[in-house]
Protein backbone atom coordinates (compact mmCIF):
# COMPACT_ATOMS: atom_id res chain seq x y z
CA UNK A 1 175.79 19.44 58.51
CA UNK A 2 172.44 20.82 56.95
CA UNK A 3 171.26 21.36 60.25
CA UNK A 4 174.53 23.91 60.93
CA UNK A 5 174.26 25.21 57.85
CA UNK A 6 170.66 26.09 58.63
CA UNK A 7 171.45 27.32 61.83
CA UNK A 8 174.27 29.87 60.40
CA UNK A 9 171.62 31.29 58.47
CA UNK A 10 169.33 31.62 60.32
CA UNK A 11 171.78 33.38 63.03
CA UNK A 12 173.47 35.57 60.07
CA UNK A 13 170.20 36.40 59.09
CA UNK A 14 169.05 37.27 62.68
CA UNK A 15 171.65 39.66 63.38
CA UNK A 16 171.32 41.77 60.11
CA UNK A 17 167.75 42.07 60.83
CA UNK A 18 168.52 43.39 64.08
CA UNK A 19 171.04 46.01 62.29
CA UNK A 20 168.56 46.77 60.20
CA UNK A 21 165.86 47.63 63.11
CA UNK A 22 168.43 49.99 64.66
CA UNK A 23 169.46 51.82 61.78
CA UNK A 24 165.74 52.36 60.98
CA UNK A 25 165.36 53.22 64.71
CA UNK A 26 167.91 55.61 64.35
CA UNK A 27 166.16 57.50 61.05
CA UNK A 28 162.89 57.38 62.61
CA UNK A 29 163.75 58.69 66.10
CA UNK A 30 162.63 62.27 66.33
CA UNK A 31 162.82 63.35 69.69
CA UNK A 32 165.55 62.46 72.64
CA UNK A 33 165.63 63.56 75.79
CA UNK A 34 168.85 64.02 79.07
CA UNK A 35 167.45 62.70 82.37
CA UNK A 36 169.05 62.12 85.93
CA UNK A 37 170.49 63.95 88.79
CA UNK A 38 173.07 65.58 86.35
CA UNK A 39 170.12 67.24 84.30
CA UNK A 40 168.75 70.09 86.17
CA UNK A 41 164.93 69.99 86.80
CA UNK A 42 165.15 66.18 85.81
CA UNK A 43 164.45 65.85 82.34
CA UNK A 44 165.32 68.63 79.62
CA UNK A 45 164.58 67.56 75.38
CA UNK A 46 167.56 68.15 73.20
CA UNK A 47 167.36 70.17 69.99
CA UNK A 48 167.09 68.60 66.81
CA UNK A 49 170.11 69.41 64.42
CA UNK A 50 169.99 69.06 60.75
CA UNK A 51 173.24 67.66 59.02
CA UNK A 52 174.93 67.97 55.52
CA UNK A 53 173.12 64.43 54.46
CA UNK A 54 169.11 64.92 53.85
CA UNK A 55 167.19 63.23 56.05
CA UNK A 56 169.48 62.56 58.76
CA UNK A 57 169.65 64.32 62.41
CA UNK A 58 171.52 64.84 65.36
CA UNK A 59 170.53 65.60 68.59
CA UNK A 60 172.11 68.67 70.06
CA UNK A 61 171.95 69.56 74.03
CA UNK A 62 173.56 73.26 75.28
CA UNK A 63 173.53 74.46 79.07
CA UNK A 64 173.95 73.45 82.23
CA UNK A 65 175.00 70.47 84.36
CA UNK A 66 175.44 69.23 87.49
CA UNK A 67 177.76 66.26 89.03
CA UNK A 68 176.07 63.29 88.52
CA UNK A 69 174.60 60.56 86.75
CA UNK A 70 173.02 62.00 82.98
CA UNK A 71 170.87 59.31 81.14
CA UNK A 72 170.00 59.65 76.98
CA UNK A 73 166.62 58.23 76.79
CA UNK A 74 163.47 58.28 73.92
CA UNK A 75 160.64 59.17 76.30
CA UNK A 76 160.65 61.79 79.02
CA UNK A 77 159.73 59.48 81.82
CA UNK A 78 160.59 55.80 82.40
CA UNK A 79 158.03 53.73 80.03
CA UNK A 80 157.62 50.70 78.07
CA UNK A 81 158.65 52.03 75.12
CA UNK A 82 161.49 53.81 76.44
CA UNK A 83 165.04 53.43 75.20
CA UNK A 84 167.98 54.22 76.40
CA UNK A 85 171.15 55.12 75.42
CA UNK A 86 174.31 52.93 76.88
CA UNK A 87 177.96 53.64 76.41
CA UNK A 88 180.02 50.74 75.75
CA UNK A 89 182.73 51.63 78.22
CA UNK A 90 181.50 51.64 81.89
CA UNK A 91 181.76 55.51 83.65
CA UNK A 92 182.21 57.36 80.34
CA UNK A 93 182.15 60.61 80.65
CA UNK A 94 179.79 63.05 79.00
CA UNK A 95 182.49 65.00 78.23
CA UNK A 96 184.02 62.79 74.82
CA UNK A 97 185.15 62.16 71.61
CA UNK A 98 182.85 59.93 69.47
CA UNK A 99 182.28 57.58 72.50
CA UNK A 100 179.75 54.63 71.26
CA UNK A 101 176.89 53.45 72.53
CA UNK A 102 174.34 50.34 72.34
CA UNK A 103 170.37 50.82 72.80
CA UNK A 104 169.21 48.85 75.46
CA UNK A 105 165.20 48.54 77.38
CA UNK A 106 165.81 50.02 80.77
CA UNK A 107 168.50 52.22 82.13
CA UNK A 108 170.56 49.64 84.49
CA UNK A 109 174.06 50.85 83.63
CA UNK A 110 173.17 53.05 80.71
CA UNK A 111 174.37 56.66 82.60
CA UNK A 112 176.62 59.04 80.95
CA UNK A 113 179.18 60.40 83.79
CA UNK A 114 179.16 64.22 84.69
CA UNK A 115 181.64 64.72 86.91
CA UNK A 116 181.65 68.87 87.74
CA UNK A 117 178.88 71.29 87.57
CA UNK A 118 179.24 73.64 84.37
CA UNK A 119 176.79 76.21 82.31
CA UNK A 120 179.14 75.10 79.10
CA UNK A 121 177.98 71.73 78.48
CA UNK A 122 177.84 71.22 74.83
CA UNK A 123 177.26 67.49 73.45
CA UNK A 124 175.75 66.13 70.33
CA UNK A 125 174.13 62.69 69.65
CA UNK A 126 174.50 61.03 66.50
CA UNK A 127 171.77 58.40 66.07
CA UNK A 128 173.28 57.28 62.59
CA UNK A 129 176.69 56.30 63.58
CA UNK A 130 175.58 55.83 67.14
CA UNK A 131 178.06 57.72 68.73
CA UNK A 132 178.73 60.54 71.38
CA UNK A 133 180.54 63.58 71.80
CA UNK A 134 180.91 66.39 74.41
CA UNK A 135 182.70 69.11 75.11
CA UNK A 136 183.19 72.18 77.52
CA UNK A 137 182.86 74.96 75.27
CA UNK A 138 185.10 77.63 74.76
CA UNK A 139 184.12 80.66 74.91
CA UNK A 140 185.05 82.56 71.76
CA UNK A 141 186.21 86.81 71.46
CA UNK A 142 185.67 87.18 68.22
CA UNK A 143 183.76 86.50 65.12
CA UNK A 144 184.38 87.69 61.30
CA UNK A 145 182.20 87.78 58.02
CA UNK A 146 184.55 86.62 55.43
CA UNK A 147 183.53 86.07 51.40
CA UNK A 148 183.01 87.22 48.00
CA UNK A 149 180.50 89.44 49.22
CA UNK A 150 181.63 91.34 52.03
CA UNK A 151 184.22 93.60 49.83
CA UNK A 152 185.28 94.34 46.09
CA UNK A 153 188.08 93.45 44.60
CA UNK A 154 189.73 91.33 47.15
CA UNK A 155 193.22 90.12 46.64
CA UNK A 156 193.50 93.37 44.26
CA UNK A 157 197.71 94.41 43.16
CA UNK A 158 198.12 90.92 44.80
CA UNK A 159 200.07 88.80 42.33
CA UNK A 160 198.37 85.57 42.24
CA UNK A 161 195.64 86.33 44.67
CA UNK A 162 193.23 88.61 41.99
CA UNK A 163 189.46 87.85 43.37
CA UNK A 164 190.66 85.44 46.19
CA UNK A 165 189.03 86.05 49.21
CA UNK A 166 191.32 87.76 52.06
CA UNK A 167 191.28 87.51 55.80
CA UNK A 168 191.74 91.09 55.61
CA UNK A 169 188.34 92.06 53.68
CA UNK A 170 186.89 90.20 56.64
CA UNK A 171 183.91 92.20 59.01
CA UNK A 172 184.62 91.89 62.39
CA UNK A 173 180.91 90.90 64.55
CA UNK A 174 179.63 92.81 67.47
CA UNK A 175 180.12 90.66 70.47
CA UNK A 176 176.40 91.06 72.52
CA UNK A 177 176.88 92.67 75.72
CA UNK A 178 174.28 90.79 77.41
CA UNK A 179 175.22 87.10 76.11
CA UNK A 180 179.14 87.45 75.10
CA UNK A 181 178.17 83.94 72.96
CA UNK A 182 176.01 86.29 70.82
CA UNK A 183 178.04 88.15 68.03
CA UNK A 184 175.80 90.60 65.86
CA UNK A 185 176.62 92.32 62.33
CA UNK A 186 174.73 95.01 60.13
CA UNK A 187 176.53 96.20 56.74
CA UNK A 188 176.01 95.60 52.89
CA UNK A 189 176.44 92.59 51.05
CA UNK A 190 176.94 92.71 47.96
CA UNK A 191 177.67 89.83 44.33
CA UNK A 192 180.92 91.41 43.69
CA UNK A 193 181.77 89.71 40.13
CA UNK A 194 185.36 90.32 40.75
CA UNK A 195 185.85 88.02 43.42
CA UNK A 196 185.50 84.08 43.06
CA UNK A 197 182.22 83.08 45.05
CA UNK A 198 180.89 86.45 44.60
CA UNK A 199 177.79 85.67 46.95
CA UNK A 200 179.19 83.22 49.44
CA UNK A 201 180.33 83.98 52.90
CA UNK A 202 181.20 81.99 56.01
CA UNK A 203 182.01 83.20 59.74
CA UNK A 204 185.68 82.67 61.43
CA UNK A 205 185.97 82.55 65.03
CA UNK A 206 189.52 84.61 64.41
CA UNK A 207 191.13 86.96 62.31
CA UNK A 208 192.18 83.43 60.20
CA UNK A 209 190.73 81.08 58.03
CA UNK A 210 190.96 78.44 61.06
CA UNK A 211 190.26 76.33 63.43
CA UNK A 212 186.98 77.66 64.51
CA UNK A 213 185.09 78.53 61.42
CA UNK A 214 181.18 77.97 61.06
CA UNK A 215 179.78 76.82 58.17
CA UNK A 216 175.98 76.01 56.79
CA UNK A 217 174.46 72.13 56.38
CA UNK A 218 174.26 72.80 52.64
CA UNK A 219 175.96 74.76 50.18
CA UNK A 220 174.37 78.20 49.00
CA UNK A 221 172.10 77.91 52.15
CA UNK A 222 170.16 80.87 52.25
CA UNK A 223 170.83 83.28 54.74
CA UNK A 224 167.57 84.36 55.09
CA UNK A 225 166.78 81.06 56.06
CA UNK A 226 169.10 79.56 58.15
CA UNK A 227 168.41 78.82 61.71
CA UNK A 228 171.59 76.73 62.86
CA UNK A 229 175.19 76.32 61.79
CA UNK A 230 177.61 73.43 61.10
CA UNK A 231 180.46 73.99 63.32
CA UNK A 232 183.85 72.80 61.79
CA UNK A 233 182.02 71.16 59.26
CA UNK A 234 184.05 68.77 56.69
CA UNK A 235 182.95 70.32 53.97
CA UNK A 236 183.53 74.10 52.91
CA UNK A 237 180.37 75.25 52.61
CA UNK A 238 179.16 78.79 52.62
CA UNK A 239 175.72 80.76 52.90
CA UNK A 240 174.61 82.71 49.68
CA UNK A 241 173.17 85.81 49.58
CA UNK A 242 169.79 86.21 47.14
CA UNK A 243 170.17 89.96 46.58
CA UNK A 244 172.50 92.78 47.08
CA UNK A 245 171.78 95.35 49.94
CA UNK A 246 171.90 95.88 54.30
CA UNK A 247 171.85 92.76 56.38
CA UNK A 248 171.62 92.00 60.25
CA UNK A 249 173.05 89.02 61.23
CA UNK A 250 172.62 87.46 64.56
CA UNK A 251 175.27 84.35 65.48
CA UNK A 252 174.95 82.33 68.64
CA UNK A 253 178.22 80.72 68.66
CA UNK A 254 177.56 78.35 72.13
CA UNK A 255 174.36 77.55 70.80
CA UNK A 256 175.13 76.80 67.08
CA UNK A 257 171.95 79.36 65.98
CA UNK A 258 171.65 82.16 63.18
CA UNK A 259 169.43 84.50 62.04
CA UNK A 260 169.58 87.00 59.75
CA UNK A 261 166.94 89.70 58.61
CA UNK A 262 167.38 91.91 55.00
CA UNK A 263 166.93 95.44 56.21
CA UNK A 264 166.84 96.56 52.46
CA UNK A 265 168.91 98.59 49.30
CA UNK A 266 169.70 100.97 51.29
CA UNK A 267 170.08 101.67 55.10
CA UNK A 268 166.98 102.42 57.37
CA UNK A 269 166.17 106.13 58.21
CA UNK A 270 168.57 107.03 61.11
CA UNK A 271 171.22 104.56 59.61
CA UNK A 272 173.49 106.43 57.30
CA UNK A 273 176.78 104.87 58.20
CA UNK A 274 178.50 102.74 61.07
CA UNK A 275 181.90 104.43 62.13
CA UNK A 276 183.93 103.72 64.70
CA UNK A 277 182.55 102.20 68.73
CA UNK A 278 182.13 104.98 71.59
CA UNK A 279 182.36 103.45 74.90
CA UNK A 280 180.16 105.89 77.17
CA UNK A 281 178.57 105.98 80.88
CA UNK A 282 174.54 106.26 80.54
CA UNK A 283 174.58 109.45 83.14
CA UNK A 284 177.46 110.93 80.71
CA UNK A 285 174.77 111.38 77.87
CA UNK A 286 174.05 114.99 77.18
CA UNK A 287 170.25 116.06 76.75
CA UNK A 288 170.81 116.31 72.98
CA UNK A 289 172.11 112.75 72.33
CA UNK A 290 169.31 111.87 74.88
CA UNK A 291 166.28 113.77 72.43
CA UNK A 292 168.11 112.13 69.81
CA UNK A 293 166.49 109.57 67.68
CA UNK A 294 168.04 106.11 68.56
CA UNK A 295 168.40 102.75 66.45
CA UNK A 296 169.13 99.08 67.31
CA UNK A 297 171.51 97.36 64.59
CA UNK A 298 168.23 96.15 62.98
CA UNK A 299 167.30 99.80 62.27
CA UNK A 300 164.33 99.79 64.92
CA UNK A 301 163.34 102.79 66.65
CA UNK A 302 164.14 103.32 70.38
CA UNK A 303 162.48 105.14 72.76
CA UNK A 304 165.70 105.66 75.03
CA UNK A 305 169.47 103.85 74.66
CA UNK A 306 169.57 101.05 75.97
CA UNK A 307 172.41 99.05 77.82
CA UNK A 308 174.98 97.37 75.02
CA UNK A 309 175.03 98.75 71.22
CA UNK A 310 172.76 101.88 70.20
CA UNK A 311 173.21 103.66 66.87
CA UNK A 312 173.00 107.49 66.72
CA UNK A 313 173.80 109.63 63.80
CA UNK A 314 175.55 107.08 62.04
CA UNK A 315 177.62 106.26 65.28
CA UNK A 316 177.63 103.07 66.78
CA UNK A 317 177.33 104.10 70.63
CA UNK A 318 177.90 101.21 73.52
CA UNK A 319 176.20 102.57 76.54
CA UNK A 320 178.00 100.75 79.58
């Protein structure tokens, strides 16, 4: 009987140090890369994603892939050291809700199934929980600014809605011309005291609080700061703004990035306002709009118009 008894604990004691080496494993892993005849070129890294809990990362991979076999792996080349990623269930599909895996020492068995070529492959590895999930993204058509600092006096006359935030104070994004997954915004933002959250805002993929709705890893993130979004994140959260005065805001909705740059109290020279879009034909431009002085959203300088969104005399122009 000692001799069992001994031998439970040992074998108890076994398998939670064996937990214990993947959960560090999982915490200390910085890099991951896709390999296999899915991946074109053979190898590609995935990006690094922060999450809401410090510390901890995901691994994020956007782009294309072709039919075939798609193996998540530590090194970039088959080593000693290399791990790889296995899914429990035989054939699973890249394309999948929170499918688990096991970490195994070579790749016999350990491929991810892509069945159909695609330049939409989103999927996102989560070394804590050990899980998997992919999709073929969507594209999205739209993209709002919504918050306590986009307008005054939201919810205004509204009986029970005095300083909520409303869908219809929302600013709709320009939708890039060149990468429809890139949606671009320049305006004021401003710590309006009557709303609640008077420097928050987040970005809804409609004109609607939900489903698609991007979010920050932390709450009061600066946007000044931030370089990738939490897409349908469980919690609420919402960027801050540090001062009042013009932003440009640059989402890429496919890729989960953001940037933003403050352009200052008051809009650049050649900026006084941003009216209504005017669709026009390049050879339709007269000689004086063309010896006219010529702005990007960020309030730089152009030497000509260029394809997509110009700004001239307050006008936002989109030169086909």
């Amino acid at each position: 009987m000692k001799l069992r008894t001994l031998f439970l604990i040992f074998l108890l004691f076994f398998q939670w140090s064996m937990v214990n080496v993947q959960c560090s494993m999982a915490f200390a892993q910085t890099r991951l890369f896709v390999r296999g005849s899915a991946v074109p070129g053979g190898v590609q890294e995935l990006t690094r994603f922060q999450t809401s809990t410090a510390n901890r990362y995901t691994f994020k991979f956007h782009g294309t892939l072709l039919p075939g076999d798609l193996y998540i792996t530590t090194t970039d080349s088959p080593r000693t050291a290399s791990r790889y990623y296995m899914p429990k269930l035989v054939d699973t599909s890249i394309v999948t809700e929170k499918a688990d895996y096991v970490i195994k020492t070579d790749s016999t068995g350990a491929e991810w199934a892509v069945l159909f070529a695609g330049d939409n492959y989103r999927f996102t590895v989560d070394t804590y929980n050990k899980q998997v999930s992919g999709e073929l993204f969507n594209r999205w058509y739209e993209a709002w600014i919504c918050g306590g600092c986009v307008e005054d006096e939201q919810g205004k006359g509204i009986s029970g809605q005095e300083g909520h935030w409303q869908i219809t104070a929302g600013k709709q994004m320009e939708q890039s011309w060149d990468d429809p997954n890139v949606f671009e915004w320049t305006g004021l933002l401003k710590a309006y005291s009557y709303n609640q959250e008077p420097k928050r805002f987040k970005i809804n993929g409609q004109y609607g609080w939900g489903p698609k709705v991007l979010h920050p890893f932390t709450q009061d993130a600066s946007i000044l700061t931030a370089k990738q979004v939490w897409y349908n994140g469980s919690e609420d959260y919402k960027w801050a703004i540090s001062r009042d005065g013009y932003y440009h805001i640059t989402v890429n909705v496919f890729k989960e990035t953001i940037t933003a740059e403050y352009l200052g109290a008051e809009l650049p020279d050649g900026i006084e306002t941003i009216e209504n879009d005017e669709i026009v034909n390049s050879k339709s431009l007269n000689s004086k709009s063309l010896n006219s002085k010529w702005y990007n959203l960020a309030g730089q300088r152009l030497s000509k118009p260029q394809r997509g969104l110009n700004i001239i005399g307050g006008r936002k122009v989109i030169i086909k």
